[in-house]
C-alpha atoms as a PDB file:
ATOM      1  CA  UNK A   1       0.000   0.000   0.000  1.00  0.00           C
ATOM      2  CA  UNK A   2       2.731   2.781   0.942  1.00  0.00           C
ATOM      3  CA  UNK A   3       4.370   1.681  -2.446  1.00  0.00           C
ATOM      4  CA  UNK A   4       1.340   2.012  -4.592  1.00  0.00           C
ATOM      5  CA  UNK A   5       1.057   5.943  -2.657  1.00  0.00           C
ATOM      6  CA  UNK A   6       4.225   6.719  -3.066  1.00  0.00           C
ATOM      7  CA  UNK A   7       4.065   6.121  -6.798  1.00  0.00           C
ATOM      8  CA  UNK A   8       0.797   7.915  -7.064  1.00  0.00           C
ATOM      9  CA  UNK A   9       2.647  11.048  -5.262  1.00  0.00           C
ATOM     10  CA  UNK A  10       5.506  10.893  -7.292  1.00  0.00           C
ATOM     11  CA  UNK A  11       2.915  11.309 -10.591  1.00  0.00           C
ATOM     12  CA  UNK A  12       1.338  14.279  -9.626  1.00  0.00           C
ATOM     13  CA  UNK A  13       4.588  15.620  -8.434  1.00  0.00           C
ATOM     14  CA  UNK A  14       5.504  15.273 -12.047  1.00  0.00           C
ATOM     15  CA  UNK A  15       2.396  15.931 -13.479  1.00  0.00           C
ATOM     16  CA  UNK A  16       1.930  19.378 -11.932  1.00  0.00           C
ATOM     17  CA  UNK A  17       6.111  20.216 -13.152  1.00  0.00           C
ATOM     18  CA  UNK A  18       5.397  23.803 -15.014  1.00  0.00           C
ATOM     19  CA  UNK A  19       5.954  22.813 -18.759  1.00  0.00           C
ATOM     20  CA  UNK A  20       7.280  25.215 -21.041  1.00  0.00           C
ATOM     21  CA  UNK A  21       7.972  25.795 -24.952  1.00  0.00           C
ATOM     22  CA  UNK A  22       9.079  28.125 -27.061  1.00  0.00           C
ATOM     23  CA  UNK A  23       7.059  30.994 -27.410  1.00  0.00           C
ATOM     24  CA  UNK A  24       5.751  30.904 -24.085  1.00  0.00           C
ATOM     25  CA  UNK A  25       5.237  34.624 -22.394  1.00  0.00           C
ATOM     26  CA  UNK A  26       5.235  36.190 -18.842  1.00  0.00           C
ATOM     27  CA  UNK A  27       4.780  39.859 -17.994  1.00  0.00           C
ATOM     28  CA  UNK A  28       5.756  41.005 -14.576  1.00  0.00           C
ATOM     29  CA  UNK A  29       8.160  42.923 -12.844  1.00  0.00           C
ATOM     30  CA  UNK A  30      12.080  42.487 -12.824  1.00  0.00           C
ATOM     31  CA  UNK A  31      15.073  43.890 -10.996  1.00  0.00           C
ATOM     32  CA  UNK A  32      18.488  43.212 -11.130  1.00  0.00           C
ATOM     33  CA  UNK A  33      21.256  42.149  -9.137  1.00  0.00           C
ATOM     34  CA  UNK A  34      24.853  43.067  -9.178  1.00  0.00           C
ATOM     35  CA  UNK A  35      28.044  43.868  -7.565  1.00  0.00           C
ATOM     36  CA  UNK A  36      27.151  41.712  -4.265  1.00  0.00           C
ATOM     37  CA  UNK A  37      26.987  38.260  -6.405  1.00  0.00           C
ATOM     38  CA  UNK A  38      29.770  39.108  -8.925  1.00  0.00           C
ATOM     39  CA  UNK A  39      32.189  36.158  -9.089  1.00  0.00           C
ATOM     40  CA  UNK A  40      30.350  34.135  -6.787  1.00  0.00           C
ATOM     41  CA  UNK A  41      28.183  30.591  -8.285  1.00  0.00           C
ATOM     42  CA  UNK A  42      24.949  30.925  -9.771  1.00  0.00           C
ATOM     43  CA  UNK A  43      22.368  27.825  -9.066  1.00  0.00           C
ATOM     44  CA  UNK A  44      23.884  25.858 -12.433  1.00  0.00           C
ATOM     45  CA  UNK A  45      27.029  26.357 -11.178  1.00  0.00           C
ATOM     46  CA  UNK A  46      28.817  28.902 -13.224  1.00  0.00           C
ATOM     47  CA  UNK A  47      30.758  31.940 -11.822  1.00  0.00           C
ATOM     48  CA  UNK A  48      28.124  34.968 -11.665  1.00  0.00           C
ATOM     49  CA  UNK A  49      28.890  38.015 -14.314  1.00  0.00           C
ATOM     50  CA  UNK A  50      27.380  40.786 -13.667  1.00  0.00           C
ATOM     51  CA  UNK A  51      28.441  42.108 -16.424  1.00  0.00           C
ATOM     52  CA  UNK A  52      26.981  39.452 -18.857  1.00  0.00           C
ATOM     53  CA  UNK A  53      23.401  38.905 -20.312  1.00  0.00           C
ATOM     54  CA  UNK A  54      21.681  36.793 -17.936  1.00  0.00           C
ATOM     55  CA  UNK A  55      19.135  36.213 -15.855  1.00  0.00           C
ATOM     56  CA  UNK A  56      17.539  34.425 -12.498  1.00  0.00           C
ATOM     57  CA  UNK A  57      13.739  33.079 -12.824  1.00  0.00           C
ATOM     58  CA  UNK A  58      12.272  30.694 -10.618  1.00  0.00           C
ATOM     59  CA  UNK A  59      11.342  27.382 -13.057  1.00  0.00           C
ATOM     60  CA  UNK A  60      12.478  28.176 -16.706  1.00  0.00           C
ATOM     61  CA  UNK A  61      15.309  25.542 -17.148  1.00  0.00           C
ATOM     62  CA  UNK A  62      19.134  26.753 -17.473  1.00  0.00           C
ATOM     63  CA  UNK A  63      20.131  27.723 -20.359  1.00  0.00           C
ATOM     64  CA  UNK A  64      17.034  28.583 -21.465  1.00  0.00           C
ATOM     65  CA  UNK A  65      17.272  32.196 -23.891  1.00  0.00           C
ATOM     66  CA  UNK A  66      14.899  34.819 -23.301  1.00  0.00           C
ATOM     67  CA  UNK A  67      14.260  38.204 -24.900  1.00  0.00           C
ATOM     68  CA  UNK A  68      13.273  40.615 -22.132  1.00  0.00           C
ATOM     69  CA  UNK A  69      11.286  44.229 -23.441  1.00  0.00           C
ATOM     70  CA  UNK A  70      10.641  46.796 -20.922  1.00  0.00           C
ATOM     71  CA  UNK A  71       6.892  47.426 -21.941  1.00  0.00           C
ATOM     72  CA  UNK A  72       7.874  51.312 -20.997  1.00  0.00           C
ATOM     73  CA  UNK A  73      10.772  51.810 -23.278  1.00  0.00           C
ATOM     74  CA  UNK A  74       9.903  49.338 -25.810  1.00  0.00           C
ATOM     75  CA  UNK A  75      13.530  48.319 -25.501  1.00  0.00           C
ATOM     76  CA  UNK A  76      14.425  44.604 -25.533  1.00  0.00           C
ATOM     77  CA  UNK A  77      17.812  42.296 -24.277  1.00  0.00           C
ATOM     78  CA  UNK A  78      18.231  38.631 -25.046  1.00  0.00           C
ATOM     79  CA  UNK A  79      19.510  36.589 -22.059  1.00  0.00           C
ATOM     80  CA  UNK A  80      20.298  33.339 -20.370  1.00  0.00           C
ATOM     81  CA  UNK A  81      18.570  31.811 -17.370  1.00  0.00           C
ATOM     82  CA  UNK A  82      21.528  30.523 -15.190  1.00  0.00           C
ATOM     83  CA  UNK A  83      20.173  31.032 -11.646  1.00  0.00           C
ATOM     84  CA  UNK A  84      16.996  30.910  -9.512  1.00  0.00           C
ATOM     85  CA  UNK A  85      15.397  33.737  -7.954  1.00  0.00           C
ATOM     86  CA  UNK A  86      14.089  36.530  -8.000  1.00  0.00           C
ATOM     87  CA  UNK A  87      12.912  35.655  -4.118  1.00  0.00           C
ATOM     88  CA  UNK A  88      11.231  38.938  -3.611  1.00  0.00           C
ATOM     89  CA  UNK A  89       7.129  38.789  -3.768  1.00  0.00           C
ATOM     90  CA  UNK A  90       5.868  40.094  -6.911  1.00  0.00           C
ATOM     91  CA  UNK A  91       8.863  40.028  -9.547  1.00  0.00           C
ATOM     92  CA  UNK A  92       9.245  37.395 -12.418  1.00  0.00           C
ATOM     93  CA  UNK A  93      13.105  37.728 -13.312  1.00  0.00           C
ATOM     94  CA  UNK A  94      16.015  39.166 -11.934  1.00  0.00           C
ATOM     95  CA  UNK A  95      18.487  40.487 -14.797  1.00  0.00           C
ATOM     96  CA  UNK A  96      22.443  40.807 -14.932  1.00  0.00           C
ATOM     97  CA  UNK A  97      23.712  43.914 -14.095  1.00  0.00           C
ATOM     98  CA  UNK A  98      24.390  44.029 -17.982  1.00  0.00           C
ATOM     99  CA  UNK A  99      21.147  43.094 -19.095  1.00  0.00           C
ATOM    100  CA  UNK A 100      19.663  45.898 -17.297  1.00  0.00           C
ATOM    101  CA  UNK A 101      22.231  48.434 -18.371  1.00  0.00           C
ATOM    102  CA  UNK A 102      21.146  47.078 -22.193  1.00  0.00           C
ATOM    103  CA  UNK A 103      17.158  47.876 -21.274  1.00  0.00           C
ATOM    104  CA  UNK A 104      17.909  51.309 -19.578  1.00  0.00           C
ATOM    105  CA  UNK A 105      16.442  49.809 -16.132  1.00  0.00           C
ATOM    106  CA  UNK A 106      19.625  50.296 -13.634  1.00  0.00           C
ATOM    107  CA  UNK A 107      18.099  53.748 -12.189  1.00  0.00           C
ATOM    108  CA  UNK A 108      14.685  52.960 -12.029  1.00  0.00           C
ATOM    109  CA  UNK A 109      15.607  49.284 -10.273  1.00  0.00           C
ATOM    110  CA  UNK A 110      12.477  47.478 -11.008  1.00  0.00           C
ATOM    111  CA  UNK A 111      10.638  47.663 -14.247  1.00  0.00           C
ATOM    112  CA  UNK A 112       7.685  45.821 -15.548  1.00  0.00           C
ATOM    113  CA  UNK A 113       8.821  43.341 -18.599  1.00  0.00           C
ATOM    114  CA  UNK A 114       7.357  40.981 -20.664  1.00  0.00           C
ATOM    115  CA  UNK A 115       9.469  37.222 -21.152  1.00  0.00           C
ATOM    116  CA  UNK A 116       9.276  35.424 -24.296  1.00  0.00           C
ATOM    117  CA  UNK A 117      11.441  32.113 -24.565  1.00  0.00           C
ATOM    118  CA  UNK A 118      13.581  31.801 -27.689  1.00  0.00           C
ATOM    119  CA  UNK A 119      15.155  28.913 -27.039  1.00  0.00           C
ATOM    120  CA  UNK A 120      13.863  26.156 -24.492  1.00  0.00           C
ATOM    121  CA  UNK A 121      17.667  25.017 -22.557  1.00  0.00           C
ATOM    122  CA  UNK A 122      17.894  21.409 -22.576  1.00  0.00           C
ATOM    123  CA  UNK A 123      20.181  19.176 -20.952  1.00  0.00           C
ATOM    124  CA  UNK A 124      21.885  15.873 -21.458  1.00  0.00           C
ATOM    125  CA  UNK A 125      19.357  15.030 -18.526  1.00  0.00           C
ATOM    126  CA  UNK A 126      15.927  16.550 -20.089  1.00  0.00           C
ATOM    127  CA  UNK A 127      13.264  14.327 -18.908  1.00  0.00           C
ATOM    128  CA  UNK A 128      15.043  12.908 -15.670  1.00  0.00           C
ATOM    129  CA  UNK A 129      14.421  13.582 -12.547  1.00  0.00           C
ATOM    130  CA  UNK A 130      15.536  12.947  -9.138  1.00  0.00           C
ATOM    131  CA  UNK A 131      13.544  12.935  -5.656  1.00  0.00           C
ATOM    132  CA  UNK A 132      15.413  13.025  -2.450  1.00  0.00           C
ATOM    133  CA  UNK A 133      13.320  12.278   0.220  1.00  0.00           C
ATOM    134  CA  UNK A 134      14.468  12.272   3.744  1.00  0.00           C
END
């Protein structure tokens, strides 16, 4: 019996997963983040560059390429997801210090945006997934 309900849990665990394709679109706020994360790891592991064109959202897989428009300016940045966050209520992305430089946002801090994926990032482990239970 625990067997069979462990299995069941495990389905909708993977049936409720967020699924995403190209195209898909999200409009919400976004900040960015900067100087205090510079050269430190980003949740795939790479060294943070604040300088770079990336970004932090809180399912879209890593590596995945977004374009980001500030629906104020009209002006758009392509980027990479390579962290998770933002982790503040209310905001959808948090952008490199250089993609936020590229939309004009660094003064104003937060600026609504709209998110379109280019490019879905997929993995040698797309489809695999691992529980740790404990």
């Amino acid at each position: 019996m625990r067997v069979s309900v462990f299995i069941v849990l495990i389905l909708v665990i993977a049936g409720c997963a967020p699924r995403y394709r190209d195209g898909y679109r999200e409009t919400g706020m976004a900040s960015w983040y900067g100087p205090g994360f510079h050269g430190k790891k980003t949740s795939n592991g790479e060294t943070y560059d604040m300088h770079g064109q990336t970004a932090a959202h809180r399912t879209l897989p890593f590596g995945t390429r977004l374009r980001v428009t500030d629906i104020e300016s009209g002006r758009d940045v392509e980027v990479r997801v390579n962290d998770r966050g933002p982790f503040i209520s209310g905001r959808i992305l948090d952008l490199s210090h250089g993609a936020a430089q590229a939309l004009g946002t660094i003064g104003k801090g937060v600026t609504r945006v709209r998110i379109e994926v280019i490019e879905l990032g997929l993995t040698d482990h797309q489809g695999i997934f691992w529980i740790q239970v404990g």
